[in-house]
Protein backbone atom coordinates (compact mmCIF):
# COMPACT_ATOMS: atom_id res chain seq x y z
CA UNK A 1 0.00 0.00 0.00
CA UNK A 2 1.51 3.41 -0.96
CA UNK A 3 1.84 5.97 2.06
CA UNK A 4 -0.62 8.07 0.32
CA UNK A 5 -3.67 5.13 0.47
CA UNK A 6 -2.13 4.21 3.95
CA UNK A 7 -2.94 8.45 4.87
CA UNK A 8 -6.12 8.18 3.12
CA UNK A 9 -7.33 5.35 4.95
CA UNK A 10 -6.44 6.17 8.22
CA UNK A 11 -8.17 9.81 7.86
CA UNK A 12 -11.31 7.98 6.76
CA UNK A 13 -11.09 6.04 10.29
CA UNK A 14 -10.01 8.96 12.34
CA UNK A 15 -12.28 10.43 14.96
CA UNK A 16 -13.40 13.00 14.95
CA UNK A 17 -14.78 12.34 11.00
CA UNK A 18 -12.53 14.61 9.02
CA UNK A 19 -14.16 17.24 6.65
CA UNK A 20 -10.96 17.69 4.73
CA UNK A 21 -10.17 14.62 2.63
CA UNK A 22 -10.11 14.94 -1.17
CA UNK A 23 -12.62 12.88 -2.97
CA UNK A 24 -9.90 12.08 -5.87
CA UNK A 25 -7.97 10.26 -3.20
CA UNK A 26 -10.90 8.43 -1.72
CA UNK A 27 -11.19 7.57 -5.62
CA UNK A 28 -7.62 6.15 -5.90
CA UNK A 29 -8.37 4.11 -2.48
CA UNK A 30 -10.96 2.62 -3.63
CA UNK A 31 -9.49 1.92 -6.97
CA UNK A 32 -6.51 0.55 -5.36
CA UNK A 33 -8.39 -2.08 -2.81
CA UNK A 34 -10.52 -3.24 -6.17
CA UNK A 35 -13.54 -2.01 -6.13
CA UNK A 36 -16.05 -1.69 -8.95
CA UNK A 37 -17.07 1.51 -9.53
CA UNK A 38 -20.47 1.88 -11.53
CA UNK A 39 -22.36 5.27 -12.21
CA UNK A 40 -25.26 5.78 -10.89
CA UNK A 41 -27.74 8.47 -10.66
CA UNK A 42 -26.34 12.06 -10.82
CA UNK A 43 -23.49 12.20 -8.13
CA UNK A 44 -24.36 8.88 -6.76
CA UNK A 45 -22.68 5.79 -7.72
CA UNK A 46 -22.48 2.26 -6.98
CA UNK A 47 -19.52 0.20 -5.60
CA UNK A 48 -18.78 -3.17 -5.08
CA UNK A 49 -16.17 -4.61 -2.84
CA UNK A 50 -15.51 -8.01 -1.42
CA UNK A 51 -18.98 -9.17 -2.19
CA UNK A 52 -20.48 -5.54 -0.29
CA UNK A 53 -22.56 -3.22 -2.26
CA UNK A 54 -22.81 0.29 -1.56
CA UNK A 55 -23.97 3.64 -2.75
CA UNK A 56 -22.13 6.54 -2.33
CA UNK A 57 -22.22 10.07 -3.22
CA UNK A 58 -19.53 12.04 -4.58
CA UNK A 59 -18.96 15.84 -3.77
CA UNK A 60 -20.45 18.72 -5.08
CA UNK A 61 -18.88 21.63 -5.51
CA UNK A 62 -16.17 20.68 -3.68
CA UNK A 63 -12.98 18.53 -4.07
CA UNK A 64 -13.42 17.70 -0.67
CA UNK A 65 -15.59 14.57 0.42
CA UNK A 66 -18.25 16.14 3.92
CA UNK A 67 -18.21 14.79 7.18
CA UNK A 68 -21.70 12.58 5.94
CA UNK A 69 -19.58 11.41 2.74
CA UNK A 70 -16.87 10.09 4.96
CA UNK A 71 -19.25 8.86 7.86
CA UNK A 72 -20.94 6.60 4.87
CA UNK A 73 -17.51 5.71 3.27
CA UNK A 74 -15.96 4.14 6.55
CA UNK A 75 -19.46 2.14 6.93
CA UNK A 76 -18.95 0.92 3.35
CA UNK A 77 -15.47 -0.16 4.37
CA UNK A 78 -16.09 -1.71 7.52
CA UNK A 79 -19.02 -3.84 6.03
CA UNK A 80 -16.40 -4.74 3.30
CA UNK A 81 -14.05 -5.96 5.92
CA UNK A 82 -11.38 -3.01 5.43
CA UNK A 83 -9.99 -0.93 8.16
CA UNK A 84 -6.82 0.92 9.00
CA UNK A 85 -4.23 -1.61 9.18
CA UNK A 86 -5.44 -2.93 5.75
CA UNK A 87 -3.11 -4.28 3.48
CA UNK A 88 -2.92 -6.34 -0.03
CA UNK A 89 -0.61 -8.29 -1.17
């Protein structure tokens, strides 16, 4: 895992929920752990990973993902079975 998915990750897990992560890196996370990333309606799009389906919403006007974005996110990666100390290999 690079240092910049290992920072990524660990600011989607850190309390309190960080405001201040950019979505294009939540992006590269999620492309990175293999998810499947289908569009969906408007900002919303679908993602699979490890078998776990989610919904989530990307920004608007904003590079940055809100507090609710990265609330949602961390439940989508917890059901999914990722967390902090995550790694591939």
């Amino acid at each position: 895992m690079s240092s910049k998915h290992e920072r990524t990750l660990a600011a989607i897990f850190t309390e309190p929920v960080s405001g201040n992560i950019r979505w294009r890196d939540v992006e590269s996370l999620l492309n990175w752990l293999g998810a499947q990333v289908q569009p969906g309606h408007g900002a919303r799009f679908r993602v699979m990973l490890n078998n776990i389906e989610g919904t989530l919403h990307r920004p608007h006007r904003s590079s940055s993902a809100s507090k609710q974005d990265i609330r949602h996110l961390r439940e989508f990666l917890q059901a999914a079975g990722v967390g902090v100390s995550e790694q591939k290999g």
